[in-house]
Protein backbone atom coordinates (compact mmCIF):
# COMPACT_ATOMS: atom_id res chain seq x y z
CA UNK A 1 76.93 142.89 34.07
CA UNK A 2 76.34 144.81 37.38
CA UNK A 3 73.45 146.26 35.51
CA UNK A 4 71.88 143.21 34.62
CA UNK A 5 71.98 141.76 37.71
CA UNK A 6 70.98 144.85 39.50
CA UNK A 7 67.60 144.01 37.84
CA UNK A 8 67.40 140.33 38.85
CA UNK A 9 63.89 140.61 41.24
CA UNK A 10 62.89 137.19 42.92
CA UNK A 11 59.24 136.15 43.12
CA UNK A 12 59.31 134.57 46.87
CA UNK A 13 62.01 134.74 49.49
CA UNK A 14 65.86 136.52 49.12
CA UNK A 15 68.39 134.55 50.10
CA UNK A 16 71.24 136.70 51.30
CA UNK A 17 73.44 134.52 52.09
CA UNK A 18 73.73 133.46 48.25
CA UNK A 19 75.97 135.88 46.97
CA UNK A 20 79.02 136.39 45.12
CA UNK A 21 81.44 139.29 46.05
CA UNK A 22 79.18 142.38 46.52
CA UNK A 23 75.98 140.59 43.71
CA UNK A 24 73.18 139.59 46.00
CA UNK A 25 71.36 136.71 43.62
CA UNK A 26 68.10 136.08 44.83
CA UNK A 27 66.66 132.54 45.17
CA UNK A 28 63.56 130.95 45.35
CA UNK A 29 62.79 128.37 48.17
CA UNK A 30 62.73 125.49 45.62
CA UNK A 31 66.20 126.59 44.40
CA UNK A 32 64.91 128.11 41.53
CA UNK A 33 66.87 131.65 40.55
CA UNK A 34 64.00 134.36 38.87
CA UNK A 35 66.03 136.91 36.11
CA UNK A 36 64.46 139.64 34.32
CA UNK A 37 67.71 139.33 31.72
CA UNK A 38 68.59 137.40 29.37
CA UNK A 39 72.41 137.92 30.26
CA UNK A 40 73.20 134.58 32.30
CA UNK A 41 76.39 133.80 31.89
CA UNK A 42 77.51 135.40 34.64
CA UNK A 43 75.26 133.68 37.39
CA UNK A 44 75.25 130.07 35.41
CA UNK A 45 79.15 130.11 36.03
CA UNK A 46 78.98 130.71 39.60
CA UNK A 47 76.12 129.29 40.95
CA UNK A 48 74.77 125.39 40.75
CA UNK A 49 70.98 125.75 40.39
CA UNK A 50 68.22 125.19 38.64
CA UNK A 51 66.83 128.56 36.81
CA UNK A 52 63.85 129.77 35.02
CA UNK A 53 64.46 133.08 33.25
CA UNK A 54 62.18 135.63 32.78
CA UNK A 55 62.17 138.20 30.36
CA UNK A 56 60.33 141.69 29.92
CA UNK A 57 59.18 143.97 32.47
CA UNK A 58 60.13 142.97 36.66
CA UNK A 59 57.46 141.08 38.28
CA UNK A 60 55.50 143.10 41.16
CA UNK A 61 54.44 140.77 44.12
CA UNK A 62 51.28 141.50 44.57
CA UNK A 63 50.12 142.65 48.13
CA UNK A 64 47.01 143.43 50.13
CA UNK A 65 45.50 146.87 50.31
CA UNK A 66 45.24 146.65 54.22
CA UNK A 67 43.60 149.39 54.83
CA UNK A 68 41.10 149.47 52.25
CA UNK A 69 40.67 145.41 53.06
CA UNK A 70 39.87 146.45 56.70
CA UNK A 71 37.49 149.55 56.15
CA UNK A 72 35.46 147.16 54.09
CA UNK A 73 35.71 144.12 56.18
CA UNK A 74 34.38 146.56 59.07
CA UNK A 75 31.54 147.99 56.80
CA UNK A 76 30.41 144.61 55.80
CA UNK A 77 30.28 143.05 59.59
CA UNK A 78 28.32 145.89 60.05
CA UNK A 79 25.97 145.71 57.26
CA UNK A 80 25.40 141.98 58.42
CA UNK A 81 24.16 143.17 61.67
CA UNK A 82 21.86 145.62 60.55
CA UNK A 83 20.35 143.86 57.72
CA UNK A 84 20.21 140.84 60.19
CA UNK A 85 18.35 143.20 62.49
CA UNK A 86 15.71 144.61 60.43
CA UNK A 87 14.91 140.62 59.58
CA UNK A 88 14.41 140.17 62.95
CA UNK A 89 12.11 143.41 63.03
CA UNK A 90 10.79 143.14 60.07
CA UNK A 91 9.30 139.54 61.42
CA UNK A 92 7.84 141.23 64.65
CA UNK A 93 6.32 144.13 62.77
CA UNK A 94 4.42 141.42 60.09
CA UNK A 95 3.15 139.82 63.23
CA UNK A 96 1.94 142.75 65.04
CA UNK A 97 0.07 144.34 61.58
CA UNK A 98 -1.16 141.30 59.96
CA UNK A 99 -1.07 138.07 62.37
CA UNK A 100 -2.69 139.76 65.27
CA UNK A 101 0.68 139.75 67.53
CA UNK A 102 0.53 135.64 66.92
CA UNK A 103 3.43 134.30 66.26
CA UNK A 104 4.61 132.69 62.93
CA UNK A 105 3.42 129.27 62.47
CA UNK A 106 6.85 127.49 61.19
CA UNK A 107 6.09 126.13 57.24
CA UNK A 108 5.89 122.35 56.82
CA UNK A 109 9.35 120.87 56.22
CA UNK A 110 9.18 117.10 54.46
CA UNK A 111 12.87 116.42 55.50
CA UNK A 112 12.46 117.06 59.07
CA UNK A 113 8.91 116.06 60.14
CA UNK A 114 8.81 112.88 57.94
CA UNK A 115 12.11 111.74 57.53
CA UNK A 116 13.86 113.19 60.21
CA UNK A 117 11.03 113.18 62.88
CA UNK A 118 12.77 115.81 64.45
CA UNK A 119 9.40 116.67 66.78
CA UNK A 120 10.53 113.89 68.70
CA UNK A 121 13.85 115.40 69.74
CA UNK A 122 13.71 117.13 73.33
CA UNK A 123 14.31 120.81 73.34
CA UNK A 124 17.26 120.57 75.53
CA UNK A 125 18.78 118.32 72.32
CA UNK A 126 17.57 120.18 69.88
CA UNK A 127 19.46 123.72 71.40
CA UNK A 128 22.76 121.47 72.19
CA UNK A 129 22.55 120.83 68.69
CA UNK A 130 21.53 124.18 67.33
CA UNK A 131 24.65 125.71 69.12
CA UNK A 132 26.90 123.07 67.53
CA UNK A 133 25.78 124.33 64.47
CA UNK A 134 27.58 127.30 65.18
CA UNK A 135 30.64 126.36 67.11
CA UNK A 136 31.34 123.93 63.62
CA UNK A 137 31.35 126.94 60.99
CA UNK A 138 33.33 129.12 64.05
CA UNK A 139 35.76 126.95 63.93
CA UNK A 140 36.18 125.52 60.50
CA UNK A 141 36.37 129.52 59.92
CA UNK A 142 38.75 130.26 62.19
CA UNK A 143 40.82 127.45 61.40
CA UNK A 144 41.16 128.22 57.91
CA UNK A 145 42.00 131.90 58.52
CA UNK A 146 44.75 130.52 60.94
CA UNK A 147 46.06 128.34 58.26
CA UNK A 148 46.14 131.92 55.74
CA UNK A 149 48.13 133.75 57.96
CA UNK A 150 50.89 131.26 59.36
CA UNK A 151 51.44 129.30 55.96
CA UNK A 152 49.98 131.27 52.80
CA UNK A 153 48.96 134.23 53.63
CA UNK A 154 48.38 134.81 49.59
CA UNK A 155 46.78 138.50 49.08
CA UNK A 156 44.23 137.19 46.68
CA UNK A 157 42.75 134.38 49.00
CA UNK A 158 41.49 136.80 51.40
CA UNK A 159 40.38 139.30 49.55
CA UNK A 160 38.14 136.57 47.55
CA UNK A 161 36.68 135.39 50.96
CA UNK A 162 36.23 139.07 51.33
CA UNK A 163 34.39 140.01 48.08
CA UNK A 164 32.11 136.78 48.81
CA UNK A 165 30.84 138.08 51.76
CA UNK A 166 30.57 141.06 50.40
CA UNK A 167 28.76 140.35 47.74
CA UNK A 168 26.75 137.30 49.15
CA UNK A 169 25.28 139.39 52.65
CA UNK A 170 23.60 142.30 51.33
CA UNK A 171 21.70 139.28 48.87
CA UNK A 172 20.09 136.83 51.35
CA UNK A 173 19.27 140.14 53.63
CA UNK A 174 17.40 141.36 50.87
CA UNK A 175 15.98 138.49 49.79
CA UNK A 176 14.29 138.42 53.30
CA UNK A 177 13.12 141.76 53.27
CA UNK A 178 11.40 141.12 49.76
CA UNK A 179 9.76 138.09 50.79
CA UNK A 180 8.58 137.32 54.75
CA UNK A 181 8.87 133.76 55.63
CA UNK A 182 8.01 132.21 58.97
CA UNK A 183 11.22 131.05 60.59
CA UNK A 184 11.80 127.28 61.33
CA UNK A 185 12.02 128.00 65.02
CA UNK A 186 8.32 128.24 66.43
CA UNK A 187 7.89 131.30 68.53
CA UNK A 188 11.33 132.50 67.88
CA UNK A 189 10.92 136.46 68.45
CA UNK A 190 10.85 134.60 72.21
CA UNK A 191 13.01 132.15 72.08
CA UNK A 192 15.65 134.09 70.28
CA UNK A 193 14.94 137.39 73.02
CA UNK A 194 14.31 139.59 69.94
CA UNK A 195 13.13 143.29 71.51
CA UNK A 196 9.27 143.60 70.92
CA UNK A 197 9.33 147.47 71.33
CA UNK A 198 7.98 150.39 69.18
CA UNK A 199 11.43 152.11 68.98
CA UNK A 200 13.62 150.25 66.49
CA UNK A 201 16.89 151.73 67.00
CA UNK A 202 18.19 148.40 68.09
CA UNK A 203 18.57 147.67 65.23
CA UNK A 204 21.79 149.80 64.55
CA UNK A 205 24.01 148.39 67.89
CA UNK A 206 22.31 145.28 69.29
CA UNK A 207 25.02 142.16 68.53
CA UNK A 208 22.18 139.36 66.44
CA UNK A 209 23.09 136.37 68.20
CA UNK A 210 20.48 134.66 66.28
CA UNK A 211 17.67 136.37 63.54
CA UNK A 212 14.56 135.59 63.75
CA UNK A 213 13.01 135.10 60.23
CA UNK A 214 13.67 132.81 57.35
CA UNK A 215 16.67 134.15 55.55
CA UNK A 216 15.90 132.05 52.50
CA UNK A 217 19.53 131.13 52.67
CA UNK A 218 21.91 129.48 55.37
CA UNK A 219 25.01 131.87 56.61
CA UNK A 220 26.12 128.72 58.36
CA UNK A 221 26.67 126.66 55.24
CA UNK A 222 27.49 129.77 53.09
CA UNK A 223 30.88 130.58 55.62
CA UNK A 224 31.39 126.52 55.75
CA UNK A 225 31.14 126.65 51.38
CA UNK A 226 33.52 129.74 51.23
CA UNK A 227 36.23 129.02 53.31
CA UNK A 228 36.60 125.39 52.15
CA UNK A 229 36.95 126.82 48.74
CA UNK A 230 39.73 129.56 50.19
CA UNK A 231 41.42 125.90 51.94
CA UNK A 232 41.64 124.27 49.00
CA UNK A 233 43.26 127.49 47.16
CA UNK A 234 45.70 128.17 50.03
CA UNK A 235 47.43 124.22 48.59
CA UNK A 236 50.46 124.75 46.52
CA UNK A 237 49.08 123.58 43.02
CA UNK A 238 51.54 121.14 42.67
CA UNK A 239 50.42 119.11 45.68
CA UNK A 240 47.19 117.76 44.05
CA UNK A 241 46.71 115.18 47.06
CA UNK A 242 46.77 117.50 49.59
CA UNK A 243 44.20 119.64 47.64
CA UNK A 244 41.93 116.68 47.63
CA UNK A 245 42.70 115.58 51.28
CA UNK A 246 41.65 119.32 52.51
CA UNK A 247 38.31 119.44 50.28
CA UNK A 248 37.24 116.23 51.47
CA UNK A 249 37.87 117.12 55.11
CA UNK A 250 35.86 120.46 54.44
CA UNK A 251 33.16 118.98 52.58
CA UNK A 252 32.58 116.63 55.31
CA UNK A 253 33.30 119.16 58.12
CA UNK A 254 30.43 120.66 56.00
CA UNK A 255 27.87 117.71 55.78
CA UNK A 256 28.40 117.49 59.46
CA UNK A 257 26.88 120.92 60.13
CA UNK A 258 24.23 120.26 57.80
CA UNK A 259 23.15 117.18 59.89
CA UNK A 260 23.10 119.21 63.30
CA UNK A 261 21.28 121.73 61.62
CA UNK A 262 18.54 119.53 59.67
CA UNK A 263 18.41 117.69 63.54
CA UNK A 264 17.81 120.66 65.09
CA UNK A 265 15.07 122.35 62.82
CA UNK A 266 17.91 125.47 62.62
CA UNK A 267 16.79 126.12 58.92
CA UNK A 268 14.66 124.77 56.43
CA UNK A 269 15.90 122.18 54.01
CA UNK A 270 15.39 123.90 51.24
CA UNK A 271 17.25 126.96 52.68
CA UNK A 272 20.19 124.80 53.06
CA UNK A 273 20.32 122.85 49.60
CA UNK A 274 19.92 126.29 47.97
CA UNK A 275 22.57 127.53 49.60
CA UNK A 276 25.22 124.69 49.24
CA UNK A 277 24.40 125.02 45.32
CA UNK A 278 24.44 128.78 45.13
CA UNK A 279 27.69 129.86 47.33
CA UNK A 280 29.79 126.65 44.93
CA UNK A 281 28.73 128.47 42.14
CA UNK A 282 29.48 131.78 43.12
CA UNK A 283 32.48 130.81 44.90
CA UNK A 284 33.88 129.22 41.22
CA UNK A 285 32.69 132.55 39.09
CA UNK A 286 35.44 134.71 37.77
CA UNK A 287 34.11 137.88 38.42
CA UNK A 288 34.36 137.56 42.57
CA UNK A 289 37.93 136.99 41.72
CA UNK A 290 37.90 139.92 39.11
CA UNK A 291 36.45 141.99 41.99
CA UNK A 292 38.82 140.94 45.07
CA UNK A 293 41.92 141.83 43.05
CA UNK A 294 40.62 145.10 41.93
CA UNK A 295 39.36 146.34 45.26
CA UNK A 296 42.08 144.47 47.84
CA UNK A 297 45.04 143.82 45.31
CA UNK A 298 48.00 146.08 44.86
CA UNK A 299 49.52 145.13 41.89
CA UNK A 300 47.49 142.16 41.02
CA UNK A 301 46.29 142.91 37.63
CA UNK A 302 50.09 143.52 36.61
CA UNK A 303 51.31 140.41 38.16
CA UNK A 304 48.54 139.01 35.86
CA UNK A 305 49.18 140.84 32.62
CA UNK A 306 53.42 140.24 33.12
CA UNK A 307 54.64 139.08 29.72
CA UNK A 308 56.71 135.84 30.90
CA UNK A 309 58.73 133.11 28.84
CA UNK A 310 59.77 130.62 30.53
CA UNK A 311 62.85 127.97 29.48
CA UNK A 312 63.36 124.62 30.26
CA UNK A 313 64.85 123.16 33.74
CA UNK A 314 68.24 122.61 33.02
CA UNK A 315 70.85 121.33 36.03
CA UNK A 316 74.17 122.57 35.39
């Protein structure tokens, strides 16, 4: 019996209090006893909970590869501002070799001149509400990631907002760089203080506060999409209400933006309804999660793979 309890592993938190002479039964925080043995007779005697018994190989919790998340969490905030960079370059070099050193002329934008009638809109407005856009996805983003760390703080949540960026950055750069597209801002290599120089190693260290150049795509809405997907994961999936109560709240956190930034001509409306569509897709396909646990995961494919039979509740 010593041996078969010596091989009792719990899934979630050790109660140590919960023993019986020198045995040390784990527990679950829901009162729920994991076994890797059949052999119960032992515990079920001493011991008034509910069980669920698990048999074949002990489960591995699965943890984060922290250094390996954070070497590639670095690499990809830096590929972000370089690719970001060489947008905003890329603009003032089209300008000076083919527009005469005029600036872009913005494109037409239905939504906004017709329906919006955002011309009428002072500046002053139109920046307050530009730099809301921001300080809503800042903190709907930080938010979320305090929310990971003090309450789930779930290996494969992170890593999957990881993956997404990683996968969803180097995209809409190079969608950019394929394709130049006035920006919605007019005269933004000014407004936005891009350097105008010949040298153009700026683009390696200076911090992009804003780009200036149609990135085809929204990073706003894209960080607002992806971390109210990671919100809604971080819910126990048992508690179905609360997983509708935080997706409404981040889907409306999200329309919000979306109305500063149509109001304050930050981005195209196509740029932004592309987006929304895109990042939900990509944010529901397999393979980023595929990817996140094979890169950031230790021990999440065997967690996965774990041959598990589970019996009924049963209250002694």
């Amino acid at each position: 019996m010593a041996d078969a309890v010596a091989t009792v592993m719990a899934t979630y938190t050790m109660a140590p209090d919960s023993t019986h002479g020198s045995l040390v039964v784990p527990v679950v925080a829901d009162g729920l006893v994991v076994l890797t043995t059949p052999e119960l007779a032992f515990i079920v005697e001493h011991f008034q909970k509910d069980y669920i018994v698990i048999f074949g190989n002990p489960i591995m919790k699965p943890k984060l590869r922290v250094t390996r998340f954070v070497f590639a969490a670095a690499l990809t905030l830096y590929t972000n501002l370089v690719l970001t960079n060489f947008v905003s370059y890329r603009q003032h070099w089209y300008t000076q070799t083919y527009n005469n050193g005029t600036a872009l002329t913005p494109l037409y934008d239905s939504f906004f001149m017709d329906w919006i009638h955002g011309y009428n809109i002072p500046i002053p407005s139109s920046v307050t509400l530009r730099d809301m856009v921001d300080i809503c996805t800042y903190a709907w983003v930080l938010l979320s990631l305090f929310v990971w760390a003090s309450c789930s703080r779930k290996p494969i949540i992170i890593a999957k907002g990881l993956m997404a960026q990683m996968v969803l950055i180097p995209a809409f750069s190079c969608a950019q760089l394929l394709t130049v597209v006035p920006d919605s801002t007019p005269n933004c290599l000014e407004e936005f203080n891009i350097p105008t120089t010949q040298d153009a190693g700026w683009v390696f260290w200076r911090w992009p506060h804003r780009a200036c150049g149609n990135m085809l795509w929204s990073s706003d809405i894209t960080q607002l999409v992806v971390f109210t997907s990671l919100a809604v994961q971080m819910v126990p999936s048992k508690k179905h209400r609360m997983a509708s109560i935080v997706w409404i709240v981040g889907e409306c956190w999200t329309c919000m933006t979306i109305i500063f930034a149509f109001s304050s001509r930050y981005q195209y409306t196509v740029d932004v309804v592309t987006t929304y569509l895109v990042v939900k897709l990509a944010m529901s396909n397999p393979t980023i999660t595929f990817l996140a646990r094979w890169f950031f995961v230790k021990n999440g494919e065997y967690f996965e793979r774990v041959p598990m039979q589970e019996l009924p509740r049963a209250t002694i």
